[in-house]
Protein backbone atom coordinates (compact mmCIF):
# COMPACT_ATOMS: atom_id res chain seq x y z
CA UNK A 1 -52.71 -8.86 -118.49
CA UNK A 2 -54.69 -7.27 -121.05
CA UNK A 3 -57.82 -5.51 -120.56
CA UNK A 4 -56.74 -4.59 -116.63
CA UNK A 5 -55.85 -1.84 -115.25
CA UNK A 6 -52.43 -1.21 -114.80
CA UNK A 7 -50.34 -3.17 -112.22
CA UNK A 8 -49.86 -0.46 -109.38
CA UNK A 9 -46.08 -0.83 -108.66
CA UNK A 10 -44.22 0.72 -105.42
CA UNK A 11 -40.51 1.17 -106.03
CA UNK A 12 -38.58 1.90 -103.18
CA UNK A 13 -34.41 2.38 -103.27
CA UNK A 14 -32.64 5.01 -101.37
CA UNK A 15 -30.60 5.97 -104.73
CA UNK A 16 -32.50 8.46 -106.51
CA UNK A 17 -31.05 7.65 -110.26
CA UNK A 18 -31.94 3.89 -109.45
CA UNK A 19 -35.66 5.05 -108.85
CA UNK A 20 -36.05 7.60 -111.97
CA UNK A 21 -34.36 5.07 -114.66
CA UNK A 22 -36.41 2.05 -112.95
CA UNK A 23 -39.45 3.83 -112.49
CA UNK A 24 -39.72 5.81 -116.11
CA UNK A 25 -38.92 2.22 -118.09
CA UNK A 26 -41.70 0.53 -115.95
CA UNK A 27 -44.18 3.18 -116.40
CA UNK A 28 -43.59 3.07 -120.50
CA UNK A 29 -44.09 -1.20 -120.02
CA UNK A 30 -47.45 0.12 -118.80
CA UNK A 31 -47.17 -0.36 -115.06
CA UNK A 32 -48.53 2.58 -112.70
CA UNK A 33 -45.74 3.45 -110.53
CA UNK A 34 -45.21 4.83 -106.60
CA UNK A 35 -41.47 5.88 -106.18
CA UNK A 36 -40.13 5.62 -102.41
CA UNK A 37 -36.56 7.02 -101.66
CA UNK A 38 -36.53 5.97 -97.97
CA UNK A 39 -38.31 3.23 -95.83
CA UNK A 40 -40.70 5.42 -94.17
CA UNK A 41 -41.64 6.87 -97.49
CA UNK A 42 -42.40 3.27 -98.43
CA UNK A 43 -44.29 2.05 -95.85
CA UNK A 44 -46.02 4.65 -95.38
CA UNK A 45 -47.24 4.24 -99.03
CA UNK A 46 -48.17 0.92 -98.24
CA UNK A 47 -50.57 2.26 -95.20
CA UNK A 48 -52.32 4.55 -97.63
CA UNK A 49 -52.91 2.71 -100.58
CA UNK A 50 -52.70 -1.02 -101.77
CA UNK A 51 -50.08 -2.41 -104.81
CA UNK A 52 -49.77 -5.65 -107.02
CA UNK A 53 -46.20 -5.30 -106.00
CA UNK A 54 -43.23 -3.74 -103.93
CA UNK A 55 -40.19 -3.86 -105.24
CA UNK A 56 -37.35 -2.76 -102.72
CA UNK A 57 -33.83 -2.53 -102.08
CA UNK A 58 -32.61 -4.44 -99.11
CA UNK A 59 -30.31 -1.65 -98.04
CA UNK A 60 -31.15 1.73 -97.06
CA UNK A 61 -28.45 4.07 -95.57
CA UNK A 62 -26.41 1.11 -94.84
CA UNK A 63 -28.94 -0.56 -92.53
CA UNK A 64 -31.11 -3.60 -93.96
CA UNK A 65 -34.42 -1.13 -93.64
CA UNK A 66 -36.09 -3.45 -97.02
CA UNK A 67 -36.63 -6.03 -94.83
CA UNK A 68 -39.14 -3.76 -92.54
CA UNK A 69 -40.78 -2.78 -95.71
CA UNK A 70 -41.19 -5.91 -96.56
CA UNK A 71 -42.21 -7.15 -93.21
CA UNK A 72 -44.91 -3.76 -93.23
CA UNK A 73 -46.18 -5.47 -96.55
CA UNK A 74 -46.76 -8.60 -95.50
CA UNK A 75 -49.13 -7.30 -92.21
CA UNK A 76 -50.78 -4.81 -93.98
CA UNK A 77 -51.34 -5.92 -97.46
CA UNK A 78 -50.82 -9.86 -97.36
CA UNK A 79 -51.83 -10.17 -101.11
CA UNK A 80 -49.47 -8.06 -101.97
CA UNK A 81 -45.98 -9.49 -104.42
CA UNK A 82 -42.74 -8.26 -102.51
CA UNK A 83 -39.98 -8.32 -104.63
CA UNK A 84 -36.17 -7.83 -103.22
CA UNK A 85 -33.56 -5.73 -105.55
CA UNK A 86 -30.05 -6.24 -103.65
CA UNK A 87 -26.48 -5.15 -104.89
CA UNK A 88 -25.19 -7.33 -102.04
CA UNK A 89 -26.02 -11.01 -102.98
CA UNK A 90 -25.38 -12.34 -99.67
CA UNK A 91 -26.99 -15.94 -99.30
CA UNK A 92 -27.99 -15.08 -96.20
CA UNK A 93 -29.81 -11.84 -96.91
CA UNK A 94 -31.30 -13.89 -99.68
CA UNK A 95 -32.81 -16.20 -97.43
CA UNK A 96 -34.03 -13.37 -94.70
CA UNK A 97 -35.47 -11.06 -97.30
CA UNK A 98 -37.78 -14.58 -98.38
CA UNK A 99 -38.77 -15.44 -95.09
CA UNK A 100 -40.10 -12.01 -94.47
CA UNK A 101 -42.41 -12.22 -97.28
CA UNK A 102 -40.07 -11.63 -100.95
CA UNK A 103 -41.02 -13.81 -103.62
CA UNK A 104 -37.67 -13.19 -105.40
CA UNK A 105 -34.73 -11.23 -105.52
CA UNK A 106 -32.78 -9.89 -108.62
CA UNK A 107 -29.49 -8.57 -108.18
CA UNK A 108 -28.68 -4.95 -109.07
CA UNK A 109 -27.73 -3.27 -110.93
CA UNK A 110 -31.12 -4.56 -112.13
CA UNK A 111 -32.20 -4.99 -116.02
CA UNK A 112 -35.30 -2.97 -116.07
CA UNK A 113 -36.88 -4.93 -118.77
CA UNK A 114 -36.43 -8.27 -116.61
CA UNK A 115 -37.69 -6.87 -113.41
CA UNK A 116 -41.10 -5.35 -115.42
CA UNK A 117 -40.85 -9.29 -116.23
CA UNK A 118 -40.35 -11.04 -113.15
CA UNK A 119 -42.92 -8.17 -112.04
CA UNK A 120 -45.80 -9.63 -113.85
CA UNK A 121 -44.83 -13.19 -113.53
CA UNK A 122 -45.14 -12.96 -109.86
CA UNK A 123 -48.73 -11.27 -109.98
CA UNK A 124 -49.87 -13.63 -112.24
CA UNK A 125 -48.45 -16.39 -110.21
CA UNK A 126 -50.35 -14.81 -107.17
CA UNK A 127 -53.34 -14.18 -109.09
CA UNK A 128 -53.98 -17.58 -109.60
CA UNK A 129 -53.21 -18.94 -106.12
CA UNK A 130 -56.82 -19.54 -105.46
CA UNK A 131 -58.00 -20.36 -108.94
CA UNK A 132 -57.87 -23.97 -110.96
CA UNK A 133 -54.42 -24.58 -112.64
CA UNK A 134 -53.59 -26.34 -115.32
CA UNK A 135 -50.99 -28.99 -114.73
CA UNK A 136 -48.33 -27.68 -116.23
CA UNK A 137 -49.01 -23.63 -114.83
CA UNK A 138 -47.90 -25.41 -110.86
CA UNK A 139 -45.31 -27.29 -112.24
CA UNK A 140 -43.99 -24.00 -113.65
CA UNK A 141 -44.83 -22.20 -110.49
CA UNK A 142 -43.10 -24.59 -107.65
CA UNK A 143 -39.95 -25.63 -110.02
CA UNK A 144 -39.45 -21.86 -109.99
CA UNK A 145 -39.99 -21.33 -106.42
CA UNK A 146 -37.31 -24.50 -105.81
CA UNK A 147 -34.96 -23.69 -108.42
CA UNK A 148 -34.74 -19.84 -106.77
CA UNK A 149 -34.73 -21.02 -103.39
CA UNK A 150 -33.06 -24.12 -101.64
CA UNK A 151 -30.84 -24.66 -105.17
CA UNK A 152 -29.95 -20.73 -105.29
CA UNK A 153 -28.75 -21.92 -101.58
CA UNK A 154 -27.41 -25.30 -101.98
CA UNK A 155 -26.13 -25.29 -105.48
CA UNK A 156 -25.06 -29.09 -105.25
CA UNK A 157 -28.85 -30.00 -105.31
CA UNK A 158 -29.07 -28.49 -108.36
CA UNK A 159 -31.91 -30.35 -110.62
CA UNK A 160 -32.87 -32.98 -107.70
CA UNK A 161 -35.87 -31.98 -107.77
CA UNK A 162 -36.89 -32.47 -111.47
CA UNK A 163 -34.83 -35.93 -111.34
CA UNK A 164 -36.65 -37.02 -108.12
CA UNK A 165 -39.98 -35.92 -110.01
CA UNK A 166 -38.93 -38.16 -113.60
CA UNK A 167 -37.70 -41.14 -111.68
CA UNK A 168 -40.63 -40.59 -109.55
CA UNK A 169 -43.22 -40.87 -112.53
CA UNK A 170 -41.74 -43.95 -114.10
CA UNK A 171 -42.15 -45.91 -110.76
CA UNK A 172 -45.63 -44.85 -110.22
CA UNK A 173 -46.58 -45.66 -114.13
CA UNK A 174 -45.13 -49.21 -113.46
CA UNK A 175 -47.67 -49.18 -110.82
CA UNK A 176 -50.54 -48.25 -112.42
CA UNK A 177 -51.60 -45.83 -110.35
CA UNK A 178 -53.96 -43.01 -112.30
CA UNK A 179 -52.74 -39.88 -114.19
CA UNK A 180 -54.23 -37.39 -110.79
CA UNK A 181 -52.62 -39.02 -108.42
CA UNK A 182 -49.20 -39.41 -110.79
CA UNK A 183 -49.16 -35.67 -111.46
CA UNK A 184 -49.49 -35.10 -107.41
CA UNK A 185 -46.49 -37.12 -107.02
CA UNK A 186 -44.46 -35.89 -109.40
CA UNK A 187 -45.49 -32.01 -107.65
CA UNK A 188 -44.24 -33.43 -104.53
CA UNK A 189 -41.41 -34.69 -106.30
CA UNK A 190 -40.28 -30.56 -107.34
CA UNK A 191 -41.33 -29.58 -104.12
CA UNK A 192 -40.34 -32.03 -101.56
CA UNK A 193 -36.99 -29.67 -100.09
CA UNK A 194 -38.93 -25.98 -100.27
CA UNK A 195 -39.18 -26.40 -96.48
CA UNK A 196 -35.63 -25.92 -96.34
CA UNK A 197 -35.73 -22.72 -97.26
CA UNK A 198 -37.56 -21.91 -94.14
CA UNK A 199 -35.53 -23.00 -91.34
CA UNK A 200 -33.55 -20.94 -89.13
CA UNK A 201 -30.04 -22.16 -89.78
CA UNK A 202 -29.15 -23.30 -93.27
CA UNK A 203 -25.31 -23.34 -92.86
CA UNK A 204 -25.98 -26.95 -92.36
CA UNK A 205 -27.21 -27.22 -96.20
CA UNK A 206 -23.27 -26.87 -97.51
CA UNK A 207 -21.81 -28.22 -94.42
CA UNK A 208 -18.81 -30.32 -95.40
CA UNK A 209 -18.35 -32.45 -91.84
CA UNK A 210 -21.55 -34.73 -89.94
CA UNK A 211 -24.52 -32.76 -88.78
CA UNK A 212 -25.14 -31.89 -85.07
CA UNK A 213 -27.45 -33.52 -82.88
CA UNK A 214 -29.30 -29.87 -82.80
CA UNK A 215 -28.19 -29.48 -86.89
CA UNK A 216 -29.99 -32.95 -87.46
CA UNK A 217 -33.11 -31.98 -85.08
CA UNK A 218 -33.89 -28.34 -87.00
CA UNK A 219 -33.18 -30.41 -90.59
CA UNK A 220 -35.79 -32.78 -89.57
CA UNK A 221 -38.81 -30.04 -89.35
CA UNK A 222 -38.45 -29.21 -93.42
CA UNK A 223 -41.20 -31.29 -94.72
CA UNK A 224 -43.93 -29.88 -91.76
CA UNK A 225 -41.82 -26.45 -92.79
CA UNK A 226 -42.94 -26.99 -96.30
CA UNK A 227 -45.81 -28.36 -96.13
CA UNK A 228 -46.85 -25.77 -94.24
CA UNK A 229 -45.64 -22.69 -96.66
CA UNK A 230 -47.30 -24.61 -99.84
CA UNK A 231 -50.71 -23.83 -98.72
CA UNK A 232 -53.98 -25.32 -98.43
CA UNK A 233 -54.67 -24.66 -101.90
CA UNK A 234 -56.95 -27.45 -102.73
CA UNK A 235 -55.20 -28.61 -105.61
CA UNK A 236 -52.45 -29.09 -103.61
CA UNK A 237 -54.19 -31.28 -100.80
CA UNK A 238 -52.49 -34.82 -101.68
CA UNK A 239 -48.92 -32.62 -102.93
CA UNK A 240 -48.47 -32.10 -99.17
CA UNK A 241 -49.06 -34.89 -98.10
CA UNK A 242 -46.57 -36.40 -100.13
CA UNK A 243 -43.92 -33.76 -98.91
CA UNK A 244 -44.90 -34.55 -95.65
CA UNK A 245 -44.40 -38.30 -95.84
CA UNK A 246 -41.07 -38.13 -97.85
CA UNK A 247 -38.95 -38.73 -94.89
CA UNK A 248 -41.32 -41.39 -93.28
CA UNK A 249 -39.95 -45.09 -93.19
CA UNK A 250 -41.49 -48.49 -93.55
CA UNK A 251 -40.17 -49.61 -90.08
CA UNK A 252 -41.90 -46.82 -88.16
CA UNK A 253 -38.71 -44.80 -87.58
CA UNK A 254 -38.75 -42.21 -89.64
CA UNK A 255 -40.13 -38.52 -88.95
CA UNK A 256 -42.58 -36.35 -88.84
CA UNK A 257 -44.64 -38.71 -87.48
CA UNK A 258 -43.11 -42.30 -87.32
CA UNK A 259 -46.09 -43.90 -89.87
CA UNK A 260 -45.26 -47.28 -90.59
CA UNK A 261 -45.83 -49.39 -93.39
CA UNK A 262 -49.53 -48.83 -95.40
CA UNK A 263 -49.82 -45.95 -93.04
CA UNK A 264 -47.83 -43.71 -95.65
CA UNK A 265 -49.43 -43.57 -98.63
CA UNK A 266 -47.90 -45.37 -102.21
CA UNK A 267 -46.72 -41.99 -103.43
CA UNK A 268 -45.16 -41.18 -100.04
CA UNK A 269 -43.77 -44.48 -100.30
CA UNK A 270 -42.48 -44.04 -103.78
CA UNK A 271 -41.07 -40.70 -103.01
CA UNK A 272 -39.19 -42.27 -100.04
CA UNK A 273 -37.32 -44.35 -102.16
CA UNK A 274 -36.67 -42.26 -105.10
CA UNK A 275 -35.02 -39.21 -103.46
CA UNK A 276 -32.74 -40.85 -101.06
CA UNK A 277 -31.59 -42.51 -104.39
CA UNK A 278 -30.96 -39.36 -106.06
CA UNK A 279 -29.32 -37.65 -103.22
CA UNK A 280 -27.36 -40.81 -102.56
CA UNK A 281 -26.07 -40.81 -106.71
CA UNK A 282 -25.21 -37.12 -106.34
CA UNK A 283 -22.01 -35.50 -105.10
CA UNK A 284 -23.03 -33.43 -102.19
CA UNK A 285 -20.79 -30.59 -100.34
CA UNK A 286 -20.17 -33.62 -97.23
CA UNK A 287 -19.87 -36.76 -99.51
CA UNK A 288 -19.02 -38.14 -102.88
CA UNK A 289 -21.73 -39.88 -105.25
CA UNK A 290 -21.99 -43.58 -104.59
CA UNK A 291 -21.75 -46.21 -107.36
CA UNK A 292 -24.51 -47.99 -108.61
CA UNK A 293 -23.75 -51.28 -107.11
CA UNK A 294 -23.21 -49.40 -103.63
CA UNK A 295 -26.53 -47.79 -104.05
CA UNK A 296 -28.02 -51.31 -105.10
CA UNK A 297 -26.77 -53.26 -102.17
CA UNK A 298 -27.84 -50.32 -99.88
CA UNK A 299 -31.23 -50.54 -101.39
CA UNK A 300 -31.57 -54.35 -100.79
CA UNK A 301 -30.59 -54.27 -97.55
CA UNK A 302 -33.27 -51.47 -96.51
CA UNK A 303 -36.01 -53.54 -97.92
CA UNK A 304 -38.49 -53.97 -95.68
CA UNK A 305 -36.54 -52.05 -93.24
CA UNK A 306 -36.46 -48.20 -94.56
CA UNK A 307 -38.27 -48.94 -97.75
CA UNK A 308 -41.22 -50.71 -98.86
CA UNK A 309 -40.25 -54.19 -100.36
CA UNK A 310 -42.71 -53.13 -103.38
CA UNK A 311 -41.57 -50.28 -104.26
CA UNK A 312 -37.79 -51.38 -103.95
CA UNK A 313 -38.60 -54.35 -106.33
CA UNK A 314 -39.90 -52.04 -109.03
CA UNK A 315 -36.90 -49.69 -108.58
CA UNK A 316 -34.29 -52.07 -108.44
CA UNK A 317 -35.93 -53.44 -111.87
CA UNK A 318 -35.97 -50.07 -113.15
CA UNK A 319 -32.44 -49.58 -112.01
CA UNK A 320 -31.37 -52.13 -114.14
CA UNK A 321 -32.46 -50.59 -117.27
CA UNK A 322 -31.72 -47.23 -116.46
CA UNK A 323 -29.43 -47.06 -113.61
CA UNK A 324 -26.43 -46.00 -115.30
CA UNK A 325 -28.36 -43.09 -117.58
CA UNK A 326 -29.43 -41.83 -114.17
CA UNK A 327 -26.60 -42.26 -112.45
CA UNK A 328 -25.02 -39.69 -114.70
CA UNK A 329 -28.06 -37.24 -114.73
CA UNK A 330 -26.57 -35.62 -111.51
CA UNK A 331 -22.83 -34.58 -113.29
CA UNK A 332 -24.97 -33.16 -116.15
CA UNK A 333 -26.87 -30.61 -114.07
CA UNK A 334 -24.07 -30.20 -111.83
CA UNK A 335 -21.65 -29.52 -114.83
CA UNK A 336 -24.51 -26.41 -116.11
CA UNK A 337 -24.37 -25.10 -112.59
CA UNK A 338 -20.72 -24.74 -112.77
CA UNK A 339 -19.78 -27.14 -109.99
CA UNK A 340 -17.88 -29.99 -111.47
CA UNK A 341 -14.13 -30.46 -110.43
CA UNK A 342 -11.58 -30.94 -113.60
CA UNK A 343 -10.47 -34.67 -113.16
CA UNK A 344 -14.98 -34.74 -112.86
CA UNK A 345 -15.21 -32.80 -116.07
CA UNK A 346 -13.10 -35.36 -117.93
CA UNK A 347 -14.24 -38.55 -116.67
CA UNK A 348 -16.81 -40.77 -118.75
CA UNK A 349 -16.59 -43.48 -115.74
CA UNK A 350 -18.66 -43.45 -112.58
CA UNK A 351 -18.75 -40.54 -110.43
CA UNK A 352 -16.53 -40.59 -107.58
CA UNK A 353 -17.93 -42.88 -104.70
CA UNK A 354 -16.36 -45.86 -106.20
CA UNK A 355 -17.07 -48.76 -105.81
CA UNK A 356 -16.89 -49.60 -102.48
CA UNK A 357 -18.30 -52.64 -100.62
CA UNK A 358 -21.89 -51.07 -98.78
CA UNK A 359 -21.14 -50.64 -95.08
CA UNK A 360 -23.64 -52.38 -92.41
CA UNK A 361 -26.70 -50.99 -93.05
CA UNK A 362 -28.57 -49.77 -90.49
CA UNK A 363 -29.87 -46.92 -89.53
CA UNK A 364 -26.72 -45.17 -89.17
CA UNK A 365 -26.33 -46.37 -92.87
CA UNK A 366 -29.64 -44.42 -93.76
CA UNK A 367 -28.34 -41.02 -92.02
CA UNK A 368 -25.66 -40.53 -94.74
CA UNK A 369 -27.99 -38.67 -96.95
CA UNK A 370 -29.07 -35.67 -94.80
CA UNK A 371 -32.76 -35.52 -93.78
């Protein structure tokens, strides 16, 4: 950020060595730093003066005090970046310390150089909430809020996103519909899970047996969750929508709000089809991946029932160019995340799912990929 002022940072960490090594190697990357060595020090810093960022340990004494800092930031300087440091890497403190207003959390001990990083990455993300981005700028910006969110969470979901967003773009060219409204989608696409995130039980998101009725119910509020946490940045108007819709159903029954047919919108309609294909193709922590044929029977007999007869049409034709490439995508990013099995590692076949005749469908059929 040349030609600024200095980003004014306020450290806070109950260890004093953490605070003097952090604090002098931010100062000579040419950030103006507060140190804080207890939670009232901090917040009362925040009272008294405002920061680009707070960067704070989650742990004080022994009690989880970073989250009231963090909390105190959020009330009293809302355009503030919080930042989490944490030598316990707890999912669930994660999770808390994000819903309470951190944009990230690095795990100590913490590489100096890579927090004065993530540091100004976050301000400048921030920075330019409100301004015009360039395409690619909020592509970077919600991939990186998905990939350290609901995949830091659910590492089986790892890449969904960005396959849901390609498959997603190739369906929508066939279409024809214009460039705008493709890079929307393909936003939506990235962002369609963040809601996730947000909910107030996530043990669900690795559960290994069927969902609860009240599991299924609190699943079913992520795309008004996320929706709601993306904004009403303008540029992000029809993005919502689309993460809003992605759960919708031809037939009326889906959810949030039961639209039916036309009433969702092509993208929606695309997305709809295009991520319950990916999550249906990708080993999961309560299933296996289906085949190709499974998924392609399961498709045809939701047509006009779950999915748009359209939209199925152009993905079943896609599917038979490119089904089998993308039916491998998910072992690929599921292999870098470190969560293939042996006898998985050193298969070239189909993933495991086999294949198995396609049950009834139904909607009971539908409910095996989780909301």
């Amino acid at each position: 950020m040349e030609g600024s002022p200095p980003l004014k940072i306020l450290l806070a960490d109950d260890e004093q060595l953490t605070l003097d090594v952090l604090g002098a190697s931010l100062t000579a990357q040419g950030l103006d730093v507060v140190l804080a060595s207890t939670s009232a020090d901090a917040i009362r810093a925040v009272e008294a003066s405002p920061f680009d960022a707070v960067v704070t340990d989650v742990v004080f004494d022994g009690t989880s005090e970073g989250e009231q800092i963090l909390a105190a930031t959020r009330k009293l300087r809302p355009d503030t970046v919080c930042l989490l440091m944490t030598g316990y890497p707890r999912v669930e403190a994660a999770v808390q310390a994000m819903k309470v207003g951190a944009v990230d959390y690095l795990q100590k001990p913490v590489d100096p150089e890579l927090l004065g990083a993530t540091i100004q990455r976050a301000v400048r993300e921030q920075r330019l909430s409100t301004e015009e981005l360039p395409y690619q700028d909020l592509v970077d910006i919600l991939s990186g809020l998905v990939a350290k969110s609901i995949e830091r969470v659910d590492p089986y979901t790892a890449g969904h996103g960005e396959r849901t967003r390609k498959y997603c773009k190739m369906v929508a060219e066939d279409f024809g519909l214009d460039r705008k409204t493709i890079e929307h989608l393909e936003l939506g696409a990235i962002a369609h899970d963040y809601g996730k995130i947000f909910l107030d039980d996530l043990g669900f998101l690795t559960k290994k047996g069927p969902l609860t009725p009240a599991e299924r119910r609190e699943m079913q509020r992520h795309p008004l969750v996320g929706a709601e946490r993306l904004g009403e940045h303008p540029q992000l108007k029809r993005v919502v929508q689309y993460v809003v819709e992605h759960h919708e159903r031809w037939d009326g029954l889906g959810y949030p709000f039961r639209l039916r047919g036309e009433e969702i919108s092509r993208p929606g309609r695309i997305l709809c089809v295009v991520e319950v294909f990916d999550s249906l193709t990708t080993r999961r922590s309560y299933k296996g991946a289906w085949s190709l044929q499974k998924t392609i029977d399961f498709f045809e007999s939701q047509s006009g029932r779950a999915f748009a007869p359209d939209i199925i049409d152009t993905f079943l034709r896609l599917l038979e160019v490119h089904g089998e490439e993308w039916l491998m995508a998910p072992r690929a990013d599921l292999a870098a995340a470190g969560l293939l099995v042996p006898a998985e590692r050193g298969s070239q076949g189909p993933p495991p799912g086999g294949d198995h005749p396609a049950p009834a469908p139904g909607l009971a059929e539908a409910a095996i990929v989780r909301p």
